[in-house]
C-alpha atoms as a PDB file:
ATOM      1  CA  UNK A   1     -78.756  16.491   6.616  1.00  0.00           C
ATOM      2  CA  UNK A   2     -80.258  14.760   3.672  1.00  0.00           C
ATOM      3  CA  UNK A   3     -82.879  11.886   4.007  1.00  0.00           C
ATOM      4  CA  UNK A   4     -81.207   9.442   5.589  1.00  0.00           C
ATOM      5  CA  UNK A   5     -81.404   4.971   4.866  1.00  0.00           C
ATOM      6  CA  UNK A   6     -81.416   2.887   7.369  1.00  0.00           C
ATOM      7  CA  UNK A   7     -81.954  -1.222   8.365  1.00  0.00           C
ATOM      8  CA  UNK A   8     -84.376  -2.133  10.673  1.00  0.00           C
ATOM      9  CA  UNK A   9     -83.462  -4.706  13.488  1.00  0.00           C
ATOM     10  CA  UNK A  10     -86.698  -6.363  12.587  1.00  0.00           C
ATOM     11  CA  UNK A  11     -84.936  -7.932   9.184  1.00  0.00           C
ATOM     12  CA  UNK A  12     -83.047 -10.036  11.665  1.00  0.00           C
ATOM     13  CA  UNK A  13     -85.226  -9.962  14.220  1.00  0.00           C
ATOM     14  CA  UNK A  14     -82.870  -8.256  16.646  1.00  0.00           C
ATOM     15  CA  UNK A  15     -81.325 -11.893  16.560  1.00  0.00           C
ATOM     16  CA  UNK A  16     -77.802 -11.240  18.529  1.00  0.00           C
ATOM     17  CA  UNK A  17     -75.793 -13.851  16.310  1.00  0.00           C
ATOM     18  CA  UNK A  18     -76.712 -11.807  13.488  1.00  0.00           C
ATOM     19  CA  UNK A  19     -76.338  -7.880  14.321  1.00  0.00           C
ATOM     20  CA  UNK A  20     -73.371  -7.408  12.393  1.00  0.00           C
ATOM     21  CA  UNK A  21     -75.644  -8.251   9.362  1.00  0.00           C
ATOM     22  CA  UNK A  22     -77.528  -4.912   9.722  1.00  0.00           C
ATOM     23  CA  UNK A  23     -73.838  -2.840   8.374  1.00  0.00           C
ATOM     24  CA  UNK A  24     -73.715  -4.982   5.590  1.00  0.00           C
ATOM     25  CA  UNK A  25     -75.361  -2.566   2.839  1.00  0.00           C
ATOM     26  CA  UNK A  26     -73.052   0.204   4.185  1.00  0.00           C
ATOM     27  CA  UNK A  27     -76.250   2.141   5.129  1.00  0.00           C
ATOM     28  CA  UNK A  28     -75.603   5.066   7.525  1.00  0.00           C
ATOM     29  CA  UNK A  29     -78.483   4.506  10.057  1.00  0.00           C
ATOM     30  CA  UNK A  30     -79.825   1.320  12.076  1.00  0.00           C
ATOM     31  CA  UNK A  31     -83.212   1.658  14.113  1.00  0.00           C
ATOM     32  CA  UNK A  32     -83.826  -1.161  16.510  1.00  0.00           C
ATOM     33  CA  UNK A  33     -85.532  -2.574  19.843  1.00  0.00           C
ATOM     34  CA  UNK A  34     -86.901  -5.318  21.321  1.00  0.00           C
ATOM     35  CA  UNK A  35     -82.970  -7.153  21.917  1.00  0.00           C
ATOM     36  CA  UNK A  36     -83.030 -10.387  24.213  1.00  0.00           C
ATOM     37  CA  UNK A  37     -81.007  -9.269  26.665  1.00  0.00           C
ATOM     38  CA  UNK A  38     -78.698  -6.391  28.109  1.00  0.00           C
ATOM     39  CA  UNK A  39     -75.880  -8.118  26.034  1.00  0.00           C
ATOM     40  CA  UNK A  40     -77.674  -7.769  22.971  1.00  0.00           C
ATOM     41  CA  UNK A  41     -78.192  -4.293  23.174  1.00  0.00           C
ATOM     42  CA  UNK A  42     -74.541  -3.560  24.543  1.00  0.00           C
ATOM     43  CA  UNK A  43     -72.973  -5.498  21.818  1.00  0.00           C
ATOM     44  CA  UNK A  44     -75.480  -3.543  18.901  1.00  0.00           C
ATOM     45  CA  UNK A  45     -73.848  -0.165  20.695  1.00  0.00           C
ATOM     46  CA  UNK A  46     -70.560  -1.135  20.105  1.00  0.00           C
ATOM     47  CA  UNK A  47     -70.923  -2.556  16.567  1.00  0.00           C
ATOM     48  CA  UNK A  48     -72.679   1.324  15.844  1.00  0.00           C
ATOM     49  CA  UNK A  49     -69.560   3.087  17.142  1.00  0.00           C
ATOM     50  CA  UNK A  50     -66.900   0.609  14.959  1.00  0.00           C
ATOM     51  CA  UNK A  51     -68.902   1.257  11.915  1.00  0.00           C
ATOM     52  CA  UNK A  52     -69.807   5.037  12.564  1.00  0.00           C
ATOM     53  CA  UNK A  53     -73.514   4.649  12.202  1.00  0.00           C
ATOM     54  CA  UNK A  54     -76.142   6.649  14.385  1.00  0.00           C
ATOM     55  CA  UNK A  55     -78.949   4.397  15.003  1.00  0.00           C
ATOM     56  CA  UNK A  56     -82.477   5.143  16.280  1.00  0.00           C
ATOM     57  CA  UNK A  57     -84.340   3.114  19.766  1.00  0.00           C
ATOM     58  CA  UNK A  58     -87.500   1.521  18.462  1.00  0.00           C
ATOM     59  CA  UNK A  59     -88.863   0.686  21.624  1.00  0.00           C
ATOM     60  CA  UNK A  60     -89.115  -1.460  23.915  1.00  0.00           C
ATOM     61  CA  UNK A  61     -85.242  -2.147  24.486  1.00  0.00           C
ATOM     62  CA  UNK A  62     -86.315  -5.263  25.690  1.00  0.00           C
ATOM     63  CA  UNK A  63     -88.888  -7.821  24.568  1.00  0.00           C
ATOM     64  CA  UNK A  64     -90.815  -8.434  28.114  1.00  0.00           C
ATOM     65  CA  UNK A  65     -91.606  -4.766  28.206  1.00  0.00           C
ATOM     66  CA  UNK A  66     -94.079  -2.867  26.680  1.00  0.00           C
ATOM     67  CA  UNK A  67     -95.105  -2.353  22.954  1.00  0.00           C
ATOM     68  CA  UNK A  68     -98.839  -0.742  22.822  1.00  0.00           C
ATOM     69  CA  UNK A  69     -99.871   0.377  26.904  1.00  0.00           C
ATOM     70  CA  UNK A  70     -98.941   4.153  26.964  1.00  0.00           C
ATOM     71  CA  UNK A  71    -102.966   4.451  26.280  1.00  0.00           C
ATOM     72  CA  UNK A  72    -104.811   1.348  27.158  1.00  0.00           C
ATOM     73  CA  UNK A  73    -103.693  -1.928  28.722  1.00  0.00           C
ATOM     74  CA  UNK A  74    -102.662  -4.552  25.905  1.00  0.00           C
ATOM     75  CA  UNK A  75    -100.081  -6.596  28.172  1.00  0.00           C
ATOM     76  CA  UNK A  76    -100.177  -3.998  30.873  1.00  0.00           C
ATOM     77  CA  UNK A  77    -101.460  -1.352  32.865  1.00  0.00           C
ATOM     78  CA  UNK A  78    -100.952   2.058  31.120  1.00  0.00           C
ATOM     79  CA  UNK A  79     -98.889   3.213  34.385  1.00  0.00           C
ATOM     80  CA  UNK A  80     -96.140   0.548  34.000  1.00  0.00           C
ATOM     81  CA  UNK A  81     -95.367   0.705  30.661  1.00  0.00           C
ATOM     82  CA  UNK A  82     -95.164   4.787  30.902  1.00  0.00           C
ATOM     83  CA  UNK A  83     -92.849   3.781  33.860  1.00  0.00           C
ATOM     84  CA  UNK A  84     -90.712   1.710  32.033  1.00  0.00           C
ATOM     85  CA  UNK A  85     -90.981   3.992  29.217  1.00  0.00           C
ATOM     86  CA  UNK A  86     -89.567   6.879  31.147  1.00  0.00           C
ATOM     87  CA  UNK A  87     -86.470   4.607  31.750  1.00  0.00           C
ATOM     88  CA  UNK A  88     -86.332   3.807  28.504  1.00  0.00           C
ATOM     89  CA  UNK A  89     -85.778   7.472  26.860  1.00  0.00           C
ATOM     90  CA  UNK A  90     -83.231   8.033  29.547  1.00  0.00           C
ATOM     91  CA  UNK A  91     -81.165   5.183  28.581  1.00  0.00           C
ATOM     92  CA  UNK A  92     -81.801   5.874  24.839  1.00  0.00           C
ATOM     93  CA  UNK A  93     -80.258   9.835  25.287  1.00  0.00           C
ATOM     94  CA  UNK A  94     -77.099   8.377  27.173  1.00  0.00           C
ATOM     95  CA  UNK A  95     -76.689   5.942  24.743  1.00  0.00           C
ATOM     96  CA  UNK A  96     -76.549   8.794  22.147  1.00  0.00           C
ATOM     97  CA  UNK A  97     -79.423   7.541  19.925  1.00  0.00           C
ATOM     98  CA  UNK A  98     -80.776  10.304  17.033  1.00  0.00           C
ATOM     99  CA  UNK A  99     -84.449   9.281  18.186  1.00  0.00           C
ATOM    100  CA  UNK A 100     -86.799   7.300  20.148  1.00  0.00           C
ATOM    101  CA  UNK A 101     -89.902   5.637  18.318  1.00  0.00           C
ATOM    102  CA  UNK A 102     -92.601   4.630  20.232  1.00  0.00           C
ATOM    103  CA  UNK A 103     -95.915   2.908  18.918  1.00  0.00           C
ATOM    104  CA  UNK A 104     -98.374   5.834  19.440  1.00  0.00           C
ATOM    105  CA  UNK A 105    -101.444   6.568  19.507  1.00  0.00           C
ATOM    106  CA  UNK A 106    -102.184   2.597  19.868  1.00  0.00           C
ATOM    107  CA  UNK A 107    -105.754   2.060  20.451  1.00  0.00           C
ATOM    108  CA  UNK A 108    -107.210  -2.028  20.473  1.00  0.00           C
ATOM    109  CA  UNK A 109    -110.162  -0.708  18.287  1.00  0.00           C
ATOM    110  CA  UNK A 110    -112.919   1.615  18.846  1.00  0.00           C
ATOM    111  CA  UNK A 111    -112.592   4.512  22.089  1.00  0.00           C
ATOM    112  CA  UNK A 112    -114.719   7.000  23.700  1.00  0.00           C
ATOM    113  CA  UNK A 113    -112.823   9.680  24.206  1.00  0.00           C
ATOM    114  CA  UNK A 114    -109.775   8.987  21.731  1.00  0.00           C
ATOM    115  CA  UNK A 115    -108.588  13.322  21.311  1.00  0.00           C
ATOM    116  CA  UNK A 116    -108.561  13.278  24.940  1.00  0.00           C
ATOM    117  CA  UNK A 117    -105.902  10.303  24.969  1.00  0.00           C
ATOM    118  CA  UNK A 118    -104.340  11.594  22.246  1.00  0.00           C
ATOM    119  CA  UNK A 119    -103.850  14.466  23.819  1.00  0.00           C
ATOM    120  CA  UNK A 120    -103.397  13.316  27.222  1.00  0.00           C
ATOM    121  CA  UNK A 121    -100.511  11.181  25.396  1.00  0.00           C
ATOM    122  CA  UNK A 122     -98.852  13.809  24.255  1.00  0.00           C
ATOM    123  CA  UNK A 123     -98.179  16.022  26.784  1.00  0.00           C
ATOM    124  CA  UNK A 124     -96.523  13.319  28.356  1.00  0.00           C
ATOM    125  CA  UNK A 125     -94.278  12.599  25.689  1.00  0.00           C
ATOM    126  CA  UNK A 126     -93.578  16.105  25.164  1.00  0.00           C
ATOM    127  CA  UNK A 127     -92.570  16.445  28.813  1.00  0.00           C
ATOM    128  CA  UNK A 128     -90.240  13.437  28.668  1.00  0.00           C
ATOM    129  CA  UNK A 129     -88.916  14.567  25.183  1.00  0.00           C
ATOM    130  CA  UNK A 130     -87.998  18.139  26.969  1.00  0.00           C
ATOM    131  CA  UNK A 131     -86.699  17.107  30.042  1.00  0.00           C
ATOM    132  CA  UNK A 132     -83.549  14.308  28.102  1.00  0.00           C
ATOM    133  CA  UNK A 133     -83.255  16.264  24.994  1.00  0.00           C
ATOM    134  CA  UNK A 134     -83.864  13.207  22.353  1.00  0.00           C
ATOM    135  CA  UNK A 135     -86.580  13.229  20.050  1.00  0.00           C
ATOM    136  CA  UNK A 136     -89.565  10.975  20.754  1.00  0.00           C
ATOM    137  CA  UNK A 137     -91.529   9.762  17.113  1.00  0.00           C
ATOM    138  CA  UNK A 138     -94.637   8.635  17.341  1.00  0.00           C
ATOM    139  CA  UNK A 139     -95.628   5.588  15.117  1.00  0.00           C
ATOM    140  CA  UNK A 140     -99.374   5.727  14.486  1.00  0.00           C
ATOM    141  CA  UNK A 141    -100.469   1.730  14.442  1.00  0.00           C
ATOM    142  CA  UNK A 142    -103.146  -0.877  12.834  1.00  0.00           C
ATOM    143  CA  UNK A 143    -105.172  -2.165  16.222  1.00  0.00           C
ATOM    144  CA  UNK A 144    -106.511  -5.559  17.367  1.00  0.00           C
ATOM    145  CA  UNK A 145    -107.838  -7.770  14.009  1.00  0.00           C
ATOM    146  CA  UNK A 146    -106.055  -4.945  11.785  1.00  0.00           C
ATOM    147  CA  UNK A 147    -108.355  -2.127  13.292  1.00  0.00           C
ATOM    148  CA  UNK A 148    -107.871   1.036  11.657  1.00  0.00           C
ATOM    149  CA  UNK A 149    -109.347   2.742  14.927  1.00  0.00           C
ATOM    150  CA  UNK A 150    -106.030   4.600  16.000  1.00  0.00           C
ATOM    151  CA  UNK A 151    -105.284   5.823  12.331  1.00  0.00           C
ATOM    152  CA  UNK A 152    -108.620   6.958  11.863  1.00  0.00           C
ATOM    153  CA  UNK A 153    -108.242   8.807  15.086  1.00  0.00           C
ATOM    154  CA  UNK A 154    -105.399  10.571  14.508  1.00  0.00           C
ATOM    155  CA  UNK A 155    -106.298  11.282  10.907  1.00  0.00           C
ATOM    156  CA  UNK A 156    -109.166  13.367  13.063  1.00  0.00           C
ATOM    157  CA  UNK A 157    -107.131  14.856  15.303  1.00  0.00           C
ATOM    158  CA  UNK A 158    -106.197  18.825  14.778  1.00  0.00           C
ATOM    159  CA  UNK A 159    -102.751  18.547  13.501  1.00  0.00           C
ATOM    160  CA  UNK A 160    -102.243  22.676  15.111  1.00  0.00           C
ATOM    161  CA  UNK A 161    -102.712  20.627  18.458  1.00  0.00           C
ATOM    162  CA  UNK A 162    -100.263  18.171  17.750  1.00  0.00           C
ATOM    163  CA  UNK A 163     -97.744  20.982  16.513  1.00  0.00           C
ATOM    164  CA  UNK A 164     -98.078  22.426  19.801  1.00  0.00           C
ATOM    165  CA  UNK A 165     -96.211  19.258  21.556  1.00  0.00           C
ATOM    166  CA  UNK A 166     -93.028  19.429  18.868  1.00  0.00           C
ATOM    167  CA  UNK A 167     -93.216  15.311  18.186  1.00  0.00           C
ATOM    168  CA  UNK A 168     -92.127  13.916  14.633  1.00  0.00           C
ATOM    169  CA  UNK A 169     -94.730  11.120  13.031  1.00  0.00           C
ATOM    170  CA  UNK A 170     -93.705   7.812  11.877  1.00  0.00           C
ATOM    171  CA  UNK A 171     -95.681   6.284   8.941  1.00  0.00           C
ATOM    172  CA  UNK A 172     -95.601   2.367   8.089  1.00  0.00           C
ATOM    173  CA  UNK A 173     -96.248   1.941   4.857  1.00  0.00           C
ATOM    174  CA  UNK A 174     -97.746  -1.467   5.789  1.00  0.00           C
ATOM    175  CA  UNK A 175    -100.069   0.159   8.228  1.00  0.00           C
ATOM    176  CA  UNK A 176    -101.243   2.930   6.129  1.00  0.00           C
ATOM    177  CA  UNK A 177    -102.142   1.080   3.273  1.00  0.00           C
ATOM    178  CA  UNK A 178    -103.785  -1.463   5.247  1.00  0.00           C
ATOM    179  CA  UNK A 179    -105.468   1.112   6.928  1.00  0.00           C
ATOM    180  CA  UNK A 180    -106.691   3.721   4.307  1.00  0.00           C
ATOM    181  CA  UNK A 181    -105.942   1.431   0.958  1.00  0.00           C
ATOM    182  CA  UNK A 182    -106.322   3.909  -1.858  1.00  0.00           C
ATOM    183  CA  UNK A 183    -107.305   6.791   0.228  1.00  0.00           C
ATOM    184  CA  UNK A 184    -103.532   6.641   1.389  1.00  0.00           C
ATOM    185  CA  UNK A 185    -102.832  10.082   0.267  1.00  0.00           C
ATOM    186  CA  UNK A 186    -105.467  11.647   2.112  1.00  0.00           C
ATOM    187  CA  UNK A 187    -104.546  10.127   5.430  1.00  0.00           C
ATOM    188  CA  UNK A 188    -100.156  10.877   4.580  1.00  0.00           C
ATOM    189  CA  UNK A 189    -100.477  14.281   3.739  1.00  0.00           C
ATOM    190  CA  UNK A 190    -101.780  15.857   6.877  1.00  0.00           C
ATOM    191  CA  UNK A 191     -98.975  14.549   8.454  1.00  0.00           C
ATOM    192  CA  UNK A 192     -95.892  15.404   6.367  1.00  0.00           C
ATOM    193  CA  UNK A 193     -95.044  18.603   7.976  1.00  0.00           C
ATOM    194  CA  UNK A 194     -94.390  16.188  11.404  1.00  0.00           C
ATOM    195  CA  UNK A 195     -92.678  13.096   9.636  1.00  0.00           C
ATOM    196  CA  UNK A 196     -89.728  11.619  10.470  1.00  0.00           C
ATOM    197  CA  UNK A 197     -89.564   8.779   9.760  1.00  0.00           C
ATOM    198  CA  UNK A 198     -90.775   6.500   6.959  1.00  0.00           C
ATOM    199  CA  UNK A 199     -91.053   2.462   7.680  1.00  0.00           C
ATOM    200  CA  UNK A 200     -90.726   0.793   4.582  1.00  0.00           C
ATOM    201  CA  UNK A 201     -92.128  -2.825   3.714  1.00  0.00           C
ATOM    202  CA  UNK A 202     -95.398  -4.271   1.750  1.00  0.00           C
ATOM    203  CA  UNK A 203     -97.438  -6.507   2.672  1.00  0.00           C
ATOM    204  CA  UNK A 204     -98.402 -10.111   1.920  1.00  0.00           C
ATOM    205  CA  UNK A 205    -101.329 -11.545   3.245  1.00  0.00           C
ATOM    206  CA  UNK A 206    -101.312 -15.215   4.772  1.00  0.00           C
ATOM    207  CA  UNK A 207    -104.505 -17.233   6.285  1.00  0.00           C
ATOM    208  CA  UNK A 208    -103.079 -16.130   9.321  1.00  0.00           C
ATOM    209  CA  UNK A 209    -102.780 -12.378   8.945  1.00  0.00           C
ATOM    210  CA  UNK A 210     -99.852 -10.597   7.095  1.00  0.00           C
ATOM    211  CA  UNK A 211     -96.310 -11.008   6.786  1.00  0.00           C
ATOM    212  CA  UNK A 212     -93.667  -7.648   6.204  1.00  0.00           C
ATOM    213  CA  UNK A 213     -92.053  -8.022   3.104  1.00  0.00           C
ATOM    214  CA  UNK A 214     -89.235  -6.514   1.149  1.00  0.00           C
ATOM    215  CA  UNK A 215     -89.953  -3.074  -0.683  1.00  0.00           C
ATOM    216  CA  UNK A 216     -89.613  -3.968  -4.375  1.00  0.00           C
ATOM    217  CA  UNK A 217     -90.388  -2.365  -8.082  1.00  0.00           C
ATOM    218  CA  UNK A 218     -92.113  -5.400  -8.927  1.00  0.00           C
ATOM    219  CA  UNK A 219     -94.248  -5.942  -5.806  1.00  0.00           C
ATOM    220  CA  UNK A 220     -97.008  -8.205  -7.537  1.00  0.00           C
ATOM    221  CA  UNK A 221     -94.248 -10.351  -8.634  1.00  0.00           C
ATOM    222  CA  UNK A 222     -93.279 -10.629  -5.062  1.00  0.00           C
ATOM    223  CA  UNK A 223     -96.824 -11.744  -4.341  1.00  0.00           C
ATOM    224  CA  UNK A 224     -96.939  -8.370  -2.422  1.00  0.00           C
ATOM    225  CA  UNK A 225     -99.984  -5.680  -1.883  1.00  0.00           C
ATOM    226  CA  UNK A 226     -99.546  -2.867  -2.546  1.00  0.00           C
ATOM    227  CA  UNK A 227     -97.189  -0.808  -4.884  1.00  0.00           C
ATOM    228  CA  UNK A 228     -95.404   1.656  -3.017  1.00  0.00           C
ATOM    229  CA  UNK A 229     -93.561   3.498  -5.383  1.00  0.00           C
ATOM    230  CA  UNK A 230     -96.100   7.012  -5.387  1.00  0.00           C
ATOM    231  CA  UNK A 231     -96.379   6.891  -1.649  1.00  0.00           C
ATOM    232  CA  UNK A 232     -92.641   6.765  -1.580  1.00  0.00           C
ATOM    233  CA  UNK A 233     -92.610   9.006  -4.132  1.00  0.00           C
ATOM    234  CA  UNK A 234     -94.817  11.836  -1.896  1.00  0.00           C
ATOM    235  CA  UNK A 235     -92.977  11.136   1.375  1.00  0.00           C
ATOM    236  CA  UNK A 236     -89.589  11.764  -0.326  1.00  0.00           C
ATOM    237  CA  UNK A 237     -90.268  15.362  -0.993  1.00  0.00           C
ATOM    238  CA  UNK A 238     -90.183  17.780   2.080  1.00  0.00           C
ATOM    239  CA  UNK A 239     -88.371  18.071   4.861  1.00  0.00           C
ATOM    240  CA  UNK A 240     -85.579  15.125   5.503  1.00  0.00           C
ATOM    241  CA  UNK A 241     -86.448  11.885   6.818  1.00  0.00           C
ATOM    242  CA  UNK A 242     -84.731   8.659   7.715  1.00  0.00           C
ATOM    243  CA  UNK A 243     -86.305   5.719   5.629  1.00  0.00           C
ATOM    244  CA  UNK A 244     -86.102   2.780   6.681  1.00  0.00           C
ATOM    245  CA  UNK A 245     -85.985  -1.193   5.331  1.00  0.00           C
ATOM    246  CA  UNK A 246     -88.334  -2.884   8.067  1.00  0.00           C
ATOM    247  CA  UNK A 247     -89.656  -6.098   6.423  1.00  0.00           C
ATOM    248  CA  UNK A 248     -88.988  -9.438   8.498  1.00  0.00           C
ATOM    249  CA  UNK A 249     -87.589 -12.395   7.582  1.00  0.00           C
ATOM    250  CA  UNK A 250     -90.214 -14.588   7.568  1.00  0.00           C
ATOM    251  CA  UNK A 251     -90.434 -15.250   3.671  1.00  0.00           C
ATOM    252  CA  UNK A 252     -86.216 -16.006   3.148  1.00  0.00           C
ATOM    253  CA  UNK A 253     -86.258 -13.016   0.688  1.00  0.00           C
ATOM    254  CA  UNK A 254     -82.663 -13.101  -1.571  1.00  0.00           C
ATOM    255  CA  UNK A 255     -80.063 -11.262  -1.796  1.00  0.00           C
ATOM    256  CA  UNK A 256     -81.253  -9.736  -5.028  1.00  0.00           C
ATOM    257  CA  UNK A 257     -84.697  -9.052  -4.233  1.00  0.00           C
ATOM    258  CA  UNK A 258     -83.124  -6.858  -1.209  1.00  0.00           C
ATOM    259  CA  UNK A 259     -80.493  -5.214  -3.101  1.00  0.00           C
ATOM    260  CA  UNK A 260     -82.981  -5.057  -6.188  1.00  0.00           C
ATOM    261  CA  UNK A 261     -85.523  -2.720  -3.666  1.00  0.00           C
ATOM    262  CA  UNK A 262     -83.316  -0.991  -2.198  1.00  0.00           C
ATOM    263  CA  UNK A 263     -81.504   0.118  -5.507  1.00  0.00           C
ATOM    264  CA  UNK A 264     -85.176   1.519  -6.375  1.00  0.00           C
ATOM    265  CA  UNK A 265     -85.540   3.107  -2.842  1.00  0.00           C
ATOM    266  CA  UNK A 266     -82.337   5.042  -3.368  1.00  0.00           C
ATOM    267  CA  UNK A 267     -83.403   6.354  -6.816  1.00  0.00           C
ATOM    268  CA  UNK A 268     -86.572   7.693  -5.706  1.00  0.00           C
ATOM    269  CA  UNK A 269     -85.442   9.024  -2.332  1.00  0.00           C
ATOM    270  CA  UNK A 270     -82.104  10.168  -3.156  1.00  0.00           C
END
């Protein structure tokens, strides 16, 4: 295949009155997690098949369940979430999905022994990955307070021991730039031979933290971050990817704006 463009469920924040909203742009690939309810997630299967997309699990399936644990306990012991997990992949592979994308390696903010959970991490992935046959991405992640902690560790991490465990690498935008701000290339590069996946939003900062917003040409016009359009530029070349529209809804972006970004996305990815 080609690199692949999809929608993110988090544009309509997996909202059930408004799935059929993700196969508007005609786009050939929807990631998506955290549904309501086992409706939810039945009817987002069925609208797939009718419009002969694949889609990606970005997990949890389900809200209550767990986001961060599969190293530390955020909302819940390590043990449970891995246990839910499990389930999780299994229902993902029936289901047919191209992928499973889990937030990893998630730490609060600072560990003492982070390449031993890493690694410890990753054999367990690997195993689950091996025994349903679905690929399992991992999605390195900002920490408590936008800690940088779990990017910083994996940017130390020996990349020939993370080959060893055959999982693809997710980068957020967002989360990268946050994280490494103009030392962005530094941190991406180690980690193209593994990606996957590519999230795609800026950032806007709020009193309150930071919203996702629309990828866009014009991102200070948009009151945005960071301008994306190098990074994009670098994770466009290599081996194919899915890319993928993840900003939130939060700031009633228009029509245009979307369809304006993701005219430009096209151009440099296509």
């Amino acid at each position: 295949m080609a690199h692949s463009i999809g929608m993110s469920g988090s544009t309509i924040m997996s909202n059930r009155d408004r799935l059929p909203e993700l196969f508007d742009k005609r786009l050939p690939h929807v990631e998506i997690g955290e549904f309501e309810d086992r409706d939810s997630y039945l009817c987002f299967l069925n609208l797939a098949a009718e419009n002969k997309v694949s889609f990606g699990i970005h997990v949890p399936h389900f809200r209550e369940n767990s986001k961060y644990d599969l190293i530390e306990k955020v909302k819940m012991q390590p043990s449970l979430a891995r246990k839910l997990f499990i389930g999780e992949v299994q229902e993902a592979a029936e289901a047919g999905a191209s992928y499973v994308l889990v937030h990893f390696p998630y730490f609060k903010g600072e560990a003492k022994t982070p390449h031993r959970q890493i690694e410890e991490g990753l054999q367990f992935l690997h195993n689950l990955q091996e025994t349903y046959g679905v690929p399992i991405i991992c999605e390195p992640k900002l920490g408590q307070n936008q800690s940088s902690a779990g990017i910083q560790y994996l940017y130390e991490f020996p990349m020939n021991v993370w080959d060893k465990y055959g999982l693809g690498i997710c980068i957020d935008l967002g989360d990268y730039m946050i994280a490494a701000e103009n030392n962005w290339r530094v941190y991406m590069e180690p980690l193209l031979p593994f990606t996957k996946v590519v999230h795609m939003h800026n950032v806007r900062f709020t009193e309150s933290g930071y919203i996702w917003t629309p990828i866009h040409p014009d991102f200070e016009e948009q009151g945005t971050a960071y301008d994306m359009g190098l990074c994009i530029e670098l994770l466009a070349k290599g081996r194919d990817k899915y890319f993928i529209h993840e900003y939130t809804p939060h700031t009633k972006p228009t029509k245009e704006l979307i369809d304006e970004g993701m005219k430009w996305v096209n151009e440099q990815v296509m």
